[in-house]
C-alpha atoms as a PDB file:
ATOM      1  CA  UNK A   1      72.996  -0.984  -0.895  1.00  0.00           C
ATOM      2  CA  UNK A   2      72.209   2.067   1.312  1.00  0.00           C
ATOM      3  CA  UNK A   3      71.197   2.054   5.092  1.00  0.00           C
ATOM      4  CA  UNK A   4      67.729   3.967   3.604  1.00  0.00           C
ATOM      5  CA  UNK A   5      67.321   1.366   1.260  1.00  0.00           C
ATOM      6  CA  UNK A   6      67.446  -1.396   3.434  1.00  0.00           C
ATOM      7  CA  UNK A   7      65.225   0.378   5.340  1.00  0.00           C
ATOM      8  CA  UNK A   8      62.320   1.294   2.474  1.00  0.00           C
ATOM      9  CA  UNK A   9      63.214  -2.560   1.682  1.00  0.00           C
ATOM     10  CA  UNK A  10      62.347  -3.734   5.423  1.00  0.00           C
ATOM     11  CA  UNK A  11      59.226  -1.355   5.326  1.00  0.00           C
ATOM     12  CA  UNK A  12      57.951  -2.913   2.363  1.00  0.00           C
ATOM     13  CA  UNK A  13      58.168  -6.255   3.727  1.00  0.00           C
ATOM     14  CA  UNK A  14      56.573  -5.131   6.908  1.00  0.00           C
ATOM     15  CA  UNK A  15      53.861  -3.746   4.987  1.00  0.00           C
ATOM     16  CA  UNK A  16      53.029  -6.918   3.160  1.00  0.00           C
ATOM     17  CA  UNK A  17      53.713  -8.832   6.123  1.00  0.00           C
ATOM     18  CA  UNK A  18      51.365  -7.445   8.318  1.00  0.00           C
ATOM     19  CA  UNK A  19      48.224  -7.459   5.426  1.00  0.00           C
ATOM     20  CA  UNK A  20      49.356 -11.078   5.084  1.00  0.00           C
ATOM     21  CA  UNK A  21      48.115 -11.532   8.923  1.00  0.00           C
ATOM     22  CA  UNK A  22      45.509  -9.374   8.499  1.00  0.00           C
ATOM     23  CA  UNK A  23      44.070 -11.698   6.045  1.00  0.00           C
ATOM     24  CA  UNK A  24      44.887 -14.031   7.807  1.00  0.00           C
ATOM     25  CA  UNK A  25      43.049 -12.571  11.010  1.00  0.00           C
ATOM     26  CA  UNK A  26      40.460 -12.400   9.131  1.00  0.00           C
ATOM     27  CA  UNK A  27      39.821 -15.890   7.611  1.00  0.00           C
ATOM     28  CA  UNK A  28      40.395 -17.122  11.024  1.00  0.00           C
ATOM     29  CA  UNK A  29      36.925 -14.929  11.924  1.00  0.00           C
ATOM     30  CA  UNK A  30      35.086 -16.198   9.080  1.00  0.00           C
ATOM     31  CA  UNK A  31      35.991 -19.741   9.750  1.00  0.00           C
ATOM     32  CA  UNK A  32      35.334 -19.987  13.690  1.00  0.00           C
ATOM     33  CA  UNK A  33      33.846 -16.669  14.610  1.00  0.00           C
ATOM     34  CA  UNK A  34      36.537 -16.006  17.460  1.00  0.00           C
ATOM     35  CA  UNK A  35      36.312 -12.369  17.624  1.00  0.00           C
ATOM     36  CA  UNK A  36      40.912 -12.944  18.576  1.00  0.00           C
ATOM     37  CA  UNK A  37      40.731 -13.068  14.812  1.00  0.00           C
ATOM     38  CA  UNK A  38      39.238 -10.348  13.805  1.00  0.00           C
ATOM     39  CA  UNK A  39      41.085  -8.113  16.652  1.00  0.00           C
ATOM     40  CA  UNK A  40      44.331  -9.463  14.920  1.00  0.00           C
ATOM     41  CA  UNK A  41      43.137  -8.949  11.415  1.00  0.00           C
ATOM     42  CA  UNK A  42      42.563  -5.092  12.168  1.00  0.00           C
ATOM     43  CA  UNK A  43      45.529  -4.650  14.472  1.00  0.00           C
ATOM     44  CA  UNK A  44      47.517  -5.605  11.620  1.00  0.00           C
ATOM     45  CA  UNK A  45      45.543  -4.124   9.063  1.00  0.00           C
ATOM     46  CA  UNK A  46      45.972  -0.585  10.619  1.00  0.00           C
ATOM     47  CA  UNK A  47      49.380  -1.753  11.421  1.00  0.00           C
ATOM     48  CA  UNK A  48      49.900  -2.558   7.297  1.00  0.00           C
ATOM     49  CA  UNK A  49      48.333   1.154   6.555  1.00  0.00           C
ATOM     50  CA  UNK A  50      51.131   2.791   9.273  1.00  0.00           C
ATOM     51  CA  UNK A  51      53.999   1.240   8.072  1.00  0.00           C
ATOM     52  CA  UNK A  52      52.565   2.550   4.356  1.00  0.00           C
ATOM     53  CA  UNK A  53      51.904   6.113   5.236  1.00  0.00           C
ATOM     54  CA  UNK A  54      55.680   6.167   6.994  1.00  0.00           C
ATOM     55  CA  UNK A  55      57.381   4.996   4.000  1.00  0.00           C
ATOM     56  CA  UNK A  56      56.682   7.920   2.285  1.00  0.00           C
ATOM     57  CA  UNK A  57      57.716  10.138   5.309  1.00  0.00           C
ATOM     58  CA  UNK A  58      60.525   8.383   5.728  1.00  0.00           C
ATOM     59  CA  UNK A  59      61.835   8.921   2.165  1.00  0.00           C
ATOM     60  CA  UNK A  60      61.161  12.633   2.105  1.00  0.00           C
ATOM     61  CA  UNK A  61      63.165  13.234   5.500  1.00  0.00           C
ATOM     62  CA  UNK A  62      66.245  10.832   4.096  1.00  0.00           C
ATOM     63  CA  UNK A  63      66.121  13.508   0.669  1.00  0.00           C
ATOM     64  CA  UNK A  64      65.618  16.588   2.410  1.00  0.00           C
ATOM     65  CA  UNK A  65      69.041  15.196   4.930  1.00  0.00           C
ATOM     66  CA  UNK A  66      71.014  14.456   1.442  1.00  0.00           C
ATOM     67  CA  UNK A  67      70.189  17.154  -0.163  1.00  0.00           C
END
């Protein structure tokens, strides 16, 4: 497996990782109102939406270096 790979493979992860604590974040709000949740729930929302806008980025600056 590629160095790219392993890195569209880590950014995928990331990606889920971080909505997982989003939602996460978030239930945390519903369930006490502590506004700390809901600062971590869209920290790592926006985090989540980065990480997925990169990806793409990432891939077509790896295929314009192959090619």
């Amino acid at each position: 497996m590629s160095l790219k790979v392993v890195h569209l493979v880590f950014i995928a992860c990331s990606v889920g990782l971080s909505m997982l604590v989003g939602v996460w974040g978030w239930t945390q709000y519903r369930l006490t109102g502590a506004t700390s949740g809901l600062m971590i729930a869209a920290v790592f929302v926006v985090l989540g939406v980065l990480l997925a806008l990169y990806a793409p980025r990432f891939w077509a600056k790896v295929k314009e270096m192959d090619g």
